[in-house]
N, C-alpha and C. Protein backbone atom coordinates (compact mmCIF):
# COMPACT_ATOMS: atom_id res chain seq x y z
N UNK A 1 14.56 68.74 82.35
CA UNK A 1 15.58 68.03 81.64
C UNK A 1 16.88 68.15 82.43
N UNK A 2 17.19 67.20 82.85
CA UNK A 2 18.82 66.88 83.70
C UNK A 2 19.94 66.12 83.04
N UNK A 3 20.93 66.25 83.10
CA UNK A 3 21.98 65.64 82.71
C UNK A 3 22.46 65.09 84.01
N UNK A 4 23.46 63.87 82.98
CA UNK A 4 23.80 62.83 84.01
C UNK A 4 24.67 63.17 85.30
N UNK A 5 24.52 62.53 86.26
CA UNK A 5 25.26 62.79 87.46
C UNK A 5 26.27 62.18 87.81
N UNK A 6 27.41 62.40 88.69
CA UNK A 6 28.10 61.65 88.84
C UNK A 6 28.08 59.64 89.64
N UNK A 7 26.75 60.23 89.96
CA UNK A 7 26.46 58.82 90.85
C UNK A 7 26.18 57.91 89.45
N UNK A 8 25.30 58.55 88.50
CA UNK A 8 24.87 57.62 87.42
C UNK A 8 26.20 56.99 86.77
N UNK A 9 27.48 58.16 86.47
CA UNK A 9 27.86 57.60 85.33
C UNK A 9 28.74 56.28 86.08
N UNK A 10 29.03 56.67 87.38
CA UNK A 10 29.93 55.40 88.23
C UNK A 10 29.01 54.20 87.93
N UNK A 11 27.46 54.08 88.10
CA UNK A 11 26.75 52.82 88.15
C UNK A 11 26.25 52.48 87.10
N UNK A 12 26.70 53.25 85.83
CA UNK A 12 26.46 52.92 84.22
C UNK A 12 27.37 52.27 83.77
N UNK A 13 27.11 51.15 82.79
CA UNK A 13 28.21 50.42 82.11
C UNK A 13 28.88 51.08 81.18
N UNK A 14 29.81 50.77 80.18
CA UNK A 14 31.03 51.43 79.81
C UNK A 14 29.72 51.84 78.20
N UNK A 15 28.99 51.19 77.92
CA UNK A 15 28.14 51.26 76.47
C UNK A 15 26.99 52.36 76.67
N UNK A 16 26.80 52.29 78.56
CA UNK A 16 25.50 53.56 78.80
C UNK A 16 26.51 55.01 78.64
N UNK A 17 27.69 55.06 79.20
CA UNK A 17 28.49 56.23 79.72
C UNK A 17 28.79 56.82 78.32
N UNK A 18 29.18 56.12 77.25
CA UNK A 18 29.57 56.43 75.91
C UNK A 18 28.17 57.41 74.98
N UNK A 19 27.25 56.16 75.37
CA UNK A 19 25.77 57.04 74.72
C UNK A 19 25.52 58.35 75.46
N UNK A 20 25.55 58.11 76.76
CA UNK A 20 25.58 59.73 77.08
C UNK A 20 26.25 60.52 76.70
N UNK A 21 27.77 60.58 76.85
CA UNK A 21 28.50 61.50 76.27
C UNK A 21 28.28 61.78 74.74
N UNK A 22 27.61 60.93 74.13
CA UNK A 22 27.15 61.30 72.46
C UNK A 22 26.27 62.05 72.73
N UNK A 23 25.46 62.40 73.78
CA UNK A 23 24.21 62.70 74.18
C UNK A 23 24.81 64.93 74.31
N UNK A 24 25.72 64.66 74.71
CA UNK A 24 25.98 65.91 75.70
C UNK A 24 26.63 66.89 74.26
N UNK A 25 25.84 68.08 74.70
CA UNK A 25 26.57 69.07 73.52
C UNK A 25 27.16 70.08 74.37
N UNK A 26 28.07 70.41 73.58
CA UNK A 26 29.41 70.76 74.60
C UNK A 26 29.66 72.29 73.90
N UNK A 27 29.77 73.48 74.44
CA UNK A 27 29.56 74.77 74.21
C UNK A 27 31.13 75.53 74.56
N UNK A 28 31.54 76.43 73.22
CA UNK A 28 32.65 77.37 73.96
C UNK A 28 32.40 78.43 74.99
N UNK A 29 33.21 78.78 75.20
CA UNK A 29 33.01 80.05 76.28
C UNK A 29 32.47 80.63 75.23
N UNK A 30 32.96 81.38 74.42
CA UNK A 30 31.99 82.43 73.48
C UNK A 30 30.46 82.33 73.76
N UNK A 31 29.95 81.13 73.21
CA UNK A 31 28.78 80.41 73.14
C UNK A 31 27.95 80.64 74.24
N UNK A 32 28.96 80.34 75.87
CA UNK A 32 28.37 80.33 77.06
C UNK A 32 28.19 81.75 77.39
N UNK A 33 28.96 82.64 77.10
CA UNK A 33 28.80 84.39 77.02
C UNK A 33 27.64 84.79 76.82
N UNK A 34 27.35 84.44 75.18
CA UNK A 34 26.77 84.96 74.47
C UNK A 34 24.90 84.66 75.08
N UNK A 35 25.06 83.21 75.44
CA UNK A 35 24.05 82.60 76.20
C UNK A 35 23.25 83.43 77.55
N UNK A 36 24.67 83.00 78.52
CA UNK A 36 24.17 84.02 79.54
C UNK A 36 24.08 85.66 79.23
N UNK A 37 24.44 86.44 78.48
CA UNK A 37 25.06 87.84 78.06
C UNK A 37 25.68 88.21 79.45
N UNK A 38 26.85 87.65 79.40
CA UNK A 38 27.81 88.28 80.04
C UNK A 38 29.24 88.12 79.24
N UNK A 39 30.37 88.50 79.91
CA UNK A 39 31.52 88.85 79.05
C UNK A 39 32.10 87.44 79.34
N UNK A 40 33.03 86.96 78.04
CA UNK A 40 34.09 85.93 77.97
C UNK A 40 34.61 85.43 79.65
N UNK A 41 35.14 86.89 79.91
CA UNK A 41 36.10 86.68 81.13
C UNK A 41 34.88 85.85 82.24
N UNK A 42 33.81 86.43 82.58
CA UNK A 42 33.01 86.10 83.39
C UNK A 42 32.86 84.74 83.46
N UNK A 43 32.61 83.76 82.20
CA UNK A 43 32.62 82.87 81.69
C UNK A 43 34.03 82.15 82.56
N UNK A 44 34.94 83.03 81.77
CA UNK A 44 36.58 81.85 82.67
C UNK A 44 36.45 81.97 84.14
N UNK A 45 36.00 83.30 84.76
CA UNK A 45 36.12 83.40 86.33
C UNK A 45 35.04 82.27 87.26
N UNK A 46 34.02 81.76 86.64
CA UNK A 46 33.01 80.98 86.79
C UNK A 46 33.75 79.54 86.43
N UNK A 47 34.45 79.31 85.28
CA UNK A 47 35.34 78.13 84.97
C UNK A 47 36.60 77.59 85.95
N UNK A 48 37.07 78.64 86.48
CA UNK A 48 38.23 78.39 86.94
C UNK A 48 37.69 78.52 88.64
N UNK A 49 36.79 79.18 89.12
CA UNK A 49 36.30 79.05 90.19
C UNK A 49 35.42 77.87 90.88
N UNK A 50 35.16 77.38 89.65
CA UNK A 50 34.43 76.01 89.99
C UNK A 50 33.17 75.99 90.18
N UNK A 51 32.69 77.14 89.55
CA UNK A 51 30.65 77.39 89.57
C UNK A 51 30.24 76.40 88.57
N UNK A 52 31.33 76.41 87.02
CA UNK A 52 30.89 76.20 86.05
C UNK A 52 31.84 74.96 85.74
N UNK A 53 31.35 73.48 85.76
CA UNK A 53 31.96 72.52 84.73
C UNK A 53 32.62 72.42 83.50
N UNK A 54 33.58 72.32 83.43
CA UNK A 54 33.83 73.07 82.12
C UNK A 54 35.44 71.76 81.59
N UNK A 55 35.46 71.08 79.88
CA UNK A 55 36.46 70.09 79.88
C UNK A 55 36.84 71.28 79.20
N UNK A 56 38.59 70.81 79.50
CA UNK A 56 40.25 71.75 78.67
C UNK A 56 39.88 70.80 77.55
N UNK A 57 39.88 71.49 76.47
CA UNK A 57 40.32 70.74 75.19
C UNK A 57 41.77 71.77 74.71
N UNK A 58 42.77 70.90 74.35
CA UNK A 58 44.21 71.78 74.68
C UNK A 58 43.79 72.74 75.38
N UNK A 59 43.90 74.48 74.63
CA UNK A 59 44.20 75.31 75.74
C UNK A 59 42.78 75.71 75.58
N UNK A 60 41.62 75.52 75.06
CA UNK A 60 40.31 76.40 75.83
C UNK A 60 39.41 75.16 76.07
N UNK A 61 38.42 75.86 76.94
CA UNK A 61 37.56 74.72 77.34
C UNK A 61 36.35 75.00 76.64
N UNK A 62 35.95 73.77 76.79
CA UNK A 62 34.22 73.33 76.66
C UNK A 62 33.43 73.53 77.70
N UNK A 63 32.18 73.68 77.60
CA UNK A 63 31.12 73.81 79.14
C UNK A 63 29.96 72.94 78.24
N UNK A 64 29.79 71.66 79.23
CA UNK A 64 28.46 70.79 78.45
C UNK A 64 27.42 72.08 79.29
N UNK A 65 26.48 71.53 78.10
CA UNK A 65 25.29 72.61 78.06
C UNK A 65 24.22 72.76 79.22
N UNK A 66 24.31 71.42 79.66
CA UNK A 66 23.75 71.07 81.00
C UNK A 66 24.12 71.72 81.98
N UNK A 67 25.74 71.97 82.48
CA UNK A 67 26.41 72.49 83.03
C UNK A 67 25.73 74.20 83.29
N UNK A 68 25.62 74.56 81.70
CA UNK A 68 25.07 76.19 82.09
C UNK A 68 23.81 76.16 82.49
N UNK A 69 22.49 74.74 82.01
CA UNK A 69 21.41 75.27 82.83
C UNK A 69 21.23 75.01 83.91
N UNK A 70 22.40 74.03 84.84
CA UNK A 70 22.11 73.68 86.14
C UNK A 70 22.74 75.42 86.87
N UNK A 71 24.04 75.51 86.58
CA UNK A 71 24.27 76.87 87.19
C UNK A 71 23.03 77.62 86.98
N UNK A 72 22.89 78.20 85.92
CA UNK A 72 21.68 79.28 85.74
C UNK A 72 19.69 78.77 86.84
N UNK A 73 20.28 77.50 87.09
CA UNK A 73 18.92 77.04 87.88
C UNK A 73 19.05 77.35 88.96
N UNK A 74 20.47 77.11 89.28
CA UNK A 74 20.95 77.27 90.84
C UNK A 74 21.14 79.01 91.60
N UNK A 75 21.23 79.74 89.84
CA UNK A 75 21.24 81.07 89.99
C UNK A 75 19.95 82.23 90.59
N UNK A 76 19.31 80.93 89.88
CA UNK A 76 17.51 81.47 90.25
C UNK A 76 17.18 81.32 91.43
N UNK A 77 17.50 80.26 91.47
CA UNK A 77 16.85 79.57 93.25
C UNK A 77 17.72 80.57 94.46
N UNK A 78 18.82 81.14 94.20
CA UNK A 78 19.59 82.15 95.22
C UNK A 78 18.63 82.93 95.11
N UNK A 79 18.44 83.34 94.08
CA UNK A 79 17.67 84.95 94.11
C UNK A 79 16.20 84.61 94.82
N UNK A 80 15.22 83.66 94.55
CA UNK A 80 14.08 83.74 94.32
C UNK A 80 13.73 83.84 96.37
């Protein structure tokens, strides 16, 4: 299961790009913590470093959910 890419959403019309984003469930840091079990901060240092996708809604962000299993895929494949 993949979420959309940036190539898709440029060559999707304005009615496909909308259904996706209805599509996408969008997680707090808490959420993403609690997910991976690691701490909050880890979560922002991954946000603000640019591992982890993540939208500002005012002052905290969201991480679509996709976002954590592509990192966590990409996490595996280092190690393996």
């Amino acid at each position: 299961m993949t979420g959309p890419t940036q190539t898709d959403a440029a060559t999707a019309g304005p009615a496909q790009t909308e259904e996706r984003l209805s599509e996408v469930r969008f997680l707090t840091v808490a959420e993403v913590a609690t997910l991976m079990r690691v701490s909050k901060m880890t979560v922002y240092r991954l946000v603000h470093g640019g591992e982890l996708s993540a939208v500002r809604v005012g002052r905290s962000f969201r991480v679509p959910e996709h976002a954590v299993h592509n990192y966590l895929r990409g996490a595996f494949g280092q190690t393996a």
